[in-house]
C-alpha atoms as a PDB file:
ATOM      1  CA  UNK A   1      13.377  71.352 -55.981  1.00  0.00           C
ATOM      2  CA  UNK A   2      13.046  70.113 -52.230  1.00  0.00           C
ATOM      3  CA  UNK A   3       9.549  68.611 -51.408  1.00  0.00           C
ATOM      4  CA  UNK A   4       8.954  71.714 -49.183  1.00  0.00           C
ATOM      5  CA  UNK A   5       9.369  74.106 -51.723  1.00  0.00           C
ATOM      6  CA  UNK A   6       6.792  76.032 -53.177  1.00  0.00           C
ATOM      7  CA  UNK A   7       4.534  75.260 -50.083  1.00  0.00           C
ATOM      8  CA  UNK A   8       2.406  77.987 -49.018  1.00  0.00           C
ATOM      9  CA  UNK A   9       2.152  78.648 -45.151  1.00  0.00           C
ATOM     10  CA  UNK A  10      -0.925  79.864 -43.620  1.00  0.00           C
ATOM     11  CA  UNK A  11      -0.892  83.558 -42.045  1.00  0.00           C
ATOM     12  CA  UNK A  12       0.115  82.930 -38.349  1.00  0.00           C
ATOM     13  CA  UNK A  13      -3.646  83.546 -36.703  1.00  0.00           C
ATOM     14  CA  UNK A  14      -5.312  80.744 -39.139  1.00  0.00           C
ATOM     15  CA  UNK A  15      -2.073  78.585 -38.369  1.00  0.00           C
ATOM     16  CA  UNK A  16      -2.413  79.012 -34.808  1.00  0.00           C
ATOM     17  CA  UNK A  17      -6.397  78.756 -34.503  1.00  0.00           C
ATOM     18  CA  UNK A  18      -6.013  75.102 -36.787  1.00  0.00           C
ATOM     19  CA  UNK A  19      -3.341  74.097 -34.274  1.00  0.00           C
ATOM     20  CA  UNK A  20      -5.494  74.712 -31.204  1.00  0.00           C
ATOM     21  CA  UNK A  21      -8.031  72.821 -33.279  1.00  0.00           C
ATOM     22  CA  UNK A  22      -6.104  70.046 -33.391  1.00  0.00           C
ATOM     23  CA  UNK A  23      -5.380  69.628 -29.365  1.00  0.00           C
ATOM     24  CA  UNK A  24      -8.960  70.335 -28.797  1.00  0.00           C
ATOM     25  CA  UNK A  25     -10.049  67.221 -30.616  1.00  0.00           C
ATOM     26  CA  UNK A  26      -7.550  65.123 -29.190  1.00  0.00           C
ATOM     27  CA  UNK A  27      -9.112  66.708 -25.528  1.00  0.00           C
ATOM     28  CA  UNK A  28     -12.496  65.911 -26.879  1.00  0.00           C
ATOM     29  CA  UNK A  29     -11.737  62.620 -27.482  1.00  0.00           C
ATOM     30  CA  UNK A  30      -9.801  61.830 -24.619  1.00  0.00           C
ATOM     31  CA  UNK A  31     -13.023  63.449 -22.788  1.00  0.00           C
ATOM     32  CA  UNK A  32     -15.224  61.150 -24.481  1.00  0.00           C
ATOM     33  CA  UNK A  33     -17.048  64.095 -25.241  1.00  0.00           C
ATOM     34  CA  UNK A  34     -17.816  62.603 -29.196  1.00  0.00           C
ATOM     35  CA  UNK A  35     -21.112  64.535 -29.749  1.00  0.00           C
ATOM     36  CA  UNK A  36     -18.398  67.838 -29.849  1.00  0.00           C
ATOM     37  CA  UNK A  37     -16.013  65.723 -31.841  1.00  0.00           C
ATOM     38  CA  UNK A  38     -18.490  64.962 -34.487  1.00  0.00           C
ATOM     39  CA  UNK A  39     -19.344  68.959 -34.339  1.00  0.00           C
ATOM     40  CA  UNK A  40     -15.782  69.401 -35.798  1.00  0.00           C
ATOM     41  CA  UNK A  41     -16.099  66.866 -38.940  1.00  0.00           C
ATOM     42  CA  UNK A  42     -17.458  68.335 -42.459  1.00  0.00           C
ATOM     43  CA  UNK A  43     -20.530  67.147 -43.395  1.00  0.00           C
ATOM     44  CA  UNK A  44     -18.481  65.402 -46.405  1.00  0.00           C
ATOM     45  CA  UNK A  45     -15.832  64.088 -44.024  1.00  0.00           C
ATOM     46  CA  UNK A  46     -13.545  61.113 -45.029  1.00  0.00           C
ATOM     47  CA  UNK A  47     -11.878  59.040 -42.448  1.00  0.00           C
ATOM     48  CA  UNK A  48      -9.372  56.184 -43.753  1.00  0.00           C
ATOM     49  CA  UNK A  49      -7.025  54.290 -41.861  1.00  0.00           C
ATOM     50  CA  UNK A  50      -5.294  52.058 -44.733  1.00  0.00           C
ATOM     51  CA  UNK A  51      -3.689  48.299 -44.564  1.00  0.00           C
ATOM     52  CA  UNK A  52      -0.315  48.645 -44.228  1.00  0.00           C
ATOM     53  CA  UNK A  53       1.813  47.558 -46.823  1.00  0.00           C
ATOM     54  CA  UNK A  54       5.299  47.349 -46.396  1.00  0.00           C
ATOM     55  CA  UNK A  55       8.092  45.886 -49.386  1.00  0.00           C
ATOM     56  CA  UNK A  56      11.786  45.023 -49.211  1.00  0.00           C
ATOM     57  CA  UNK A  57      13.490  48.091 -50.684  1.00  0.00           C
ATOM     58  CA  UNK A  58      14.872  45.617 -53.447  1.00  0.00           C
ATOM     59  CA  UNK A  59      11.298  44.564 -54.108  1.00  0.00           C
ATOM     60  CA  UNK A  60      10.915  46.557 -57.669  1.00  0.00           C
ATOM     61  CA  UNK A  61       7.200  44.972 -58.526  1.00  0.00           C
ATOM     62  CA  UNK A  62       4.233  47.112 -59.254  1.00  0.00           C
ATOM     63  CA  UNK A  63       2.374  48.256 -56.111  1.00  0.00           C
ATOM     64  CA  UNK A  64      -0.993  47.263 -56.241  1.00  0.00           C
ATOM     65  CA  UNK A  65      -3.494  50.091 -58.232  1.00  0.00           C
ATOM     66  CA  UNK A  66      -5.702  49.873 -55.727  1.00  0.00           C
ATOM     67  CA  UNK A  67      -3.423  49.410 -52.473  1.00  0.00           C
ATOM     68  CA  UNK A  68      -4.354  46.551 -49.765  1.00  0.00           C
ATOM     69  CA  UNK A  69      -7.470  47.929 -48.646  1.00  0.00           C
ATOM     70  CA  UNK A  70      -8.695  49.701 -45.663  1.00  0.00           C
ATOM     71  CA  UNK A  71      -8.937  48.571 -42.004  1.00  0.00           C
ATOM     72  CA  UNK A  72     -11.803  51.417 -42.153  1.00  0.00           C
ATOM     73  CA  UNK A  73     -12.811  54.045 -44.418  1.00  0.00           C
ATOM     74  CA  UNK A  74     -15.995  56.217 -43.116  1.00  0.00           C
ATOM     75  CA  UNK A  75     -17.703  59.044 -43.789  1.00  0.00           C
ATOM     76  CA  UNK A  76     -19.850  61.130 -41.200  1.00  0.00           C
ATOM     77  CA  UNK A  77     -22.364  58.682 -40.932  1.00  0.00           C
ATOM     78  CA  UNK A  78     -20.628  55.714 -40.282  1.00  0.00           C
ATOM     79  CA  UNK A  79     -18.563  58.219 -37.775  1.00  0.00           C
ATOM     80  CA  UNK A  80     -21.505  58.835 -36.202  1.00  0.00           C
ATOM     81  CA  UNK A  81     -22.877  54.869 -35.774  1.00  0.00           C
ATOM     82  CA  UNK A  82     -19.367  54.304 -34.569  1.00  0.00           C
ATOM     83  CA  UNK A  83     -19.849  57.248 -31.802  1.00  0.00           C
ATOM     84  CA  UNK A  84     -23.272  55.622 -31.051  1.00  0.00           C
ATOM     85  CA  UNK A  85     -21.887  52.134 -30.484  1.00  0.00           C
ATOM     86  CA  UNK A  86     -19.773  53.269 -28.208  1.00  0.00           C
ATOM     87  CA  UNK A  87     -22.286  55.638 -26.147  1.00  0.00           C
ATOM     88  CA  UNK A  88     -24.587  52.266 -25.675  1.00  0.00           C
ATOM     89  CA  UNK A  89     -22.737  50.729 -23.314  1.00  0.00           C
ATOM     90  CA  UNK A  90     -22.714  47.505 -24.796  1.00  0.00           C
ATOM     91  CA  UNK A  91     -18.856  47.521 -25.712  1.00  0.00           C
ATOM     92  CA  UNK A  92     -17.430  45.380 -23.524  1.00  0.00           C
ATOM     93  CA  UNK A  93     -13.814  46.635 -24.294  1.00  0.00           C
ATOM     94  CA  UNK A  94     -14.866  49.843 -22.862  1.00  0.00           C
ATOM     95  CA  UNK A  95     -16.381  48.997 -19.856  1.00  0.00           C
ATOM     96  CA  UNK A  96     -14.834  50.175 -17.439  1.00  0.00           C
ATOM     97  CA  UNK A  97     -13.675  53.222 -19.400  1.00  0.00           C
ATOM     98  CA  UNK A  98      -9.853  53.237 -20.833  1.00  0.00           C
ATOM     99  CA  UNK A  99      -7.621  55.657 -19.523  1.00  0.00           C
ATOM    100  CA  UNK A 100      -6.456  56.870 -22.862  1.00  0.00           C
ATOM    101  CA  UNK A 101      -4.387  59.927 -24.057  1.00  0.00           C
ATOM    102  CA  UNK A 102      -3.542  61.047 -27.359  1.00  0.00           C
ATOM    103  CA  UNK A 103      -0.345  63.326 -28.300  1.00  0.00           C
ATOM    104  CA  UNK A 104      -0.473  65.484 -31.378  1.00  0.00           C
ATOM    105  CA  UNK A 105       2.825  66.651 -32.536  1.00  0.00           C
ATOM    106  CA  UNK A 106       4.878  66.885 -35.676  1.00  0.00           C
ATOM    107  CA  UNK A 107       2.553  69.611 -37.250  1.00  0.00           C
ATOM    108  CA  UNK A 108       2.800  71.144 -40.432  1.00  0.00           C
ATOM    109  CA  UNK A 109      -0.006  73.264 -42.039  1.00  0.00           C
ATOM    110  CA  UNK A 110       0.258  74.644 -45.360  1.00  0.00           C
ATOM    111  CA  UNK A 111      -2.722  76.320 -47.631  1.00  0.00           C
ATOM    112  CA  UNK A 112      -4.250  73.307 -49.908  1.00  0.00           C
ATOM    113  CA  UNK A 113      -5.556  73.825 -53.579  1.00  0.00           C
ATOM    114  CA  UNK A 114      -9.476  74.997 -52.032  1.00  0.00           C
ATOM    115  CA  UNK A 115     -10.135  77.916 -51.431  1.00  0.00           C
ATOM    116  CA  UNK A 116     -10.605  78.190 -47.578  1.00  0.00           C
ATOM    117  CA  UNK A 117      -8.713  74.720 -46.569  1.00  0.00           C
ATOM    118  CA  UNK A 118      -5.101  73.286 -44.999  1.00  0.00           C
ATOM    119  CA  UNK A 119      -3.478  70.378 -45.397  1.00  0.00           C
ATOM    120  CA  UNK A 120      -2.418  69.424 -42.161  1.00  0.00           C
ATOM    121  CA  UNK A 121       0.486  67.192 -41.178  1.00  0.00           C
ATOM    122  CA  UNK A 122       0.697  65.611 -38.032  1.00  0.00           C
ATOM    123  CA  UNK A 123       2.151  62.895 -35.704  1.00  0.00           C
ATOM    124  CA  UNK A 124      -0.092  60.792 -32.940  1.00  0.00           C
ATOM    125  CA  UNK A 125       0.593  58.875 -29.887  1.00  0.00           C
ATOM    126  CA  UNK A 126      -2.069  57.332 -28.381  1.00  0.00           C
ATOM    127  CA  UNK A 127      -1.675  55.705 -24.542  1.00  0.00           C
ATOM    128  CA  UNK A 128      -4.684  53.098 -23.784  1.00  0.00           C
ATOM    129  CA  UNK A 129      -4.698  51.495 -20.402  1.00  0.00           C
ATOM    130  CA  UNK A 130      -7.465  48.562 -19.436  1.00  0.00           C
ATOM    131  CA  UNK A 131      -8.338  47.434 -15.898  1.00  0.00           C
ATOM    132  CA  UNK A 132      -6.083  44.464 -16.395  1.00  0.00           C
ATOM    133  CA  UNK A 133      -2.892  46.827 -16.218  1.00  0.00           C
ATOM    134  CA  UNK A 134      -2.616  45.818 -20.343  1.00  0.00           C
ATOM    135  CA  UNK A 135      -1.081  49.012 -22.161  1.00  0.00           C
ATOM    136  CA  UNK A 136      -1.329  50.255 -25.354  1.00  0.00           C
ATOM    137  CA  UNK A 137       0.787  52.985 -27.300  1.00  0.00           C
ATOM    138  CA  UNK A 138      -0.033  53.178 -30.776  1.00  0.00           C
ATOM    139  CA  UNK A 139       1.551  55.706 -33.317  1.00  0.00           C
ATOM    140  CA  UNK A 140       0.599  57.130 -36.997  1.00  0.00           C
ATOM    141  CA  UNK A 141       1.124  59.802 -39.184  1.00  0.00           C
ATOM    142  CA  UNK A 142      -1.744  61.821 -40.154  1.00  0.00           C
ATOM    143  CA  UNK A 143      -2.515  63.933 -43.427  1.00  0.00           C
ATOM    144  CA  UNK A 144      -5.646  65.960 -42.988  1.00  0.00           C
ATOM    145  CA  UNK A 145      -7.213  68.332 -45.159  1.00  0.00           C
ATOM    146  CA  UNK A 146      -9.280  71.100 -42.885  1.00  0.00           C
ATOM    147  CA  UNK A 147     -11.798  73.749 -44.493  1.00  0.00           C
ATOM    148  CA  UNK A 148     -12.149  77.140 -42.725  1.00  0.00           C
ATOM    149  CA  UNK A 149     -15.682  77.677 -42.713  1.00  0.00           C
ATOM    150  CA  UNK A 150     -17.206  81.103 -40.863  1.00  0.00           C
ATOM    151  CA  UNK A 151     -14.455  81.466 -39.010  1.00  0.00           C
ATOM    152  CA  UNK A 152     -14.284  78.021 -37.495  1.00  0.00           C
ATOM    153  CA  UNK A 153     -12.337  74.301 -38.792  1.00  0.00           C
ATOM    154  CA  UNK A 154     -13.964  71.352 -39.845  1.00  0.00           C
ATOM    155  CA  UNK A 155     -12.195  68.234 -40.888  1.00  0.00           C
ATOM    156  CA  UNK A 156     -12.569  67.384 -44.332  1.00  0.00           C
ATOM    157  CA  UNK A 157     -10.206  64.514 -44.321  1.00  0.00           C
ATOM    158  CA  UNK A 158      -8.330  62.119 -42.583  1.00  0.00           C
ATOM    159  CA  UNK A 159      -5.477  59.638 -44.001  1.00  0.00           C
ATOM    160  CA  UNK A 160      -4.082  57.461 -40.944  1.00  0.00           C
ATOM    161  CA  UNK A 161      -0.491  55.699 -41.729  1.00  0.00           C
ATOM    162  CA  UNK A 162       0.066  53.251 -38.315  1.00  0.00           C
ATOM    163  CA  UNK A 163       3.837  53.365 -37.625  1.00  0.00           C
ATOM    164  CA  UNK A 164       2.566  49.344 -36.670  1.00  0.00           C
ATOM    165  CA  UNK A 165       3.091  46.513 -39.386  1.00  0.00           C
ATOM    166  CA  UNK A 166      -0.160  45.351 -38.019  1.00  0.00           C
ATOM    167  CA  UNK A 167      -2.102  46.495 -35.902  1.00  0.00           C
ATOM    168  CA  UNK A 168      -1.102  45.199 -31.932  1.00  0.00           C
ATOM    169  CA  UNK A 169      -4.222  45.723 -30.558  1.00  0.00           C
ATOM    170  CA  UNK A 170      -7.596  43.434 -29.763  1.00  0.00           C
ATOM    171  CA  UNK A 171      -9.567  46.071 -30.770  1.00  0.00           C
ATOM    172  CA  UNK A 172      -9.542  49.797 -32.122  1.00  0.00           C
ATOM    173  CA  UNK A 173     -12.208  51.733 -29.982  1.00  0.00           C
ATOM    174  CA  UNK A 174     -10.241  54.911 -30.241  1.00  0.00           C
ATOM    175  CA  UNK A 175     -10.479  57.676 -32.930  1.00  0.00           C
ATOM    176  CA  UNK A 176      -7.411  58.952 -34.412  1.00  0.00           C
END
């Protein structure tokens, strides 16, 4: 059996309406408009971008249990700090304001195991340009896990893979 198979596909409206879901955060963000963004996160949100940890295919050790660790893992409240830090106008990295752009592609939503919620594949490019002409482009995978909830999708869950071995930036004052 294929790793697709057995999958179960949203109906076409709820795949659509998640999709458009998807490019309006990115637009929110983008828009610095976070108080919206945070409107879109579940109240029990997870947000986890983990170390990467990358092995010579001949390496045949035991992964660690517990992986490397996390470069962050948050819930809505740490979210939320995070969206306030940035608001003050103390964060020198942001001032003046990045140009930055994100690109969601690559995405695959299937029906997950509760009863109302997607996983949702996707694929994200993010641009960043400073005043100093530096540029950024930074890419991950994403796996999130979405709940439908009165008609309208909050995001339950957020696992960020960087494409990076590290990560090649000073800083990481962007959401992904």
């Amino acid at each position: 059996m294929s790793a697709d198979e057995g999958l179960d596909m949203l109906p076409i409206a709820q795949h659509l309406a998640l999709t458009q879901a998807l490019y309006r955060e990115a637009r929110l963000l983008d828009q610095e408009r976070y108080a919206d963004w945070l409107a879109l996160l579940a109240d029990d949100v997870r947000y986890r971008l983990p170390l990467a940890s990358r092995r010579f295919r001949a390496d045949r050790s035991a992964a660690l249990a517990e992986g490397p660790g996390y470069v962050f893992d948050d819930d809505k409240g740490r979210l939320t700090l995070r969206v306030q830090r940035l608001e003050s106008g103390l964060v020198w990295a942001e001032d003046p304001r990045n140009a930055v752009r994100r690109i969601v592609s690559n995405v695959e939503i299937y029906r997950a195991d509760g009863d109302g919620e997607a996983v949702v594949h996707s694929v994200l490019e993010i641009h960043r340009s400073r005043i100093d002409a530096q540029q950024r482009r930074l890419t991950a995978a994403r796996t999130d896990r979405w709940r439908d909830t009165q008609g309208h999708w909050r995001l339950v869950a957020r696992d960020i893979r960087f494409d990076h071995p590290v990560v090649i930036d000073s800083n990481l004052n962007v959401f992904f």
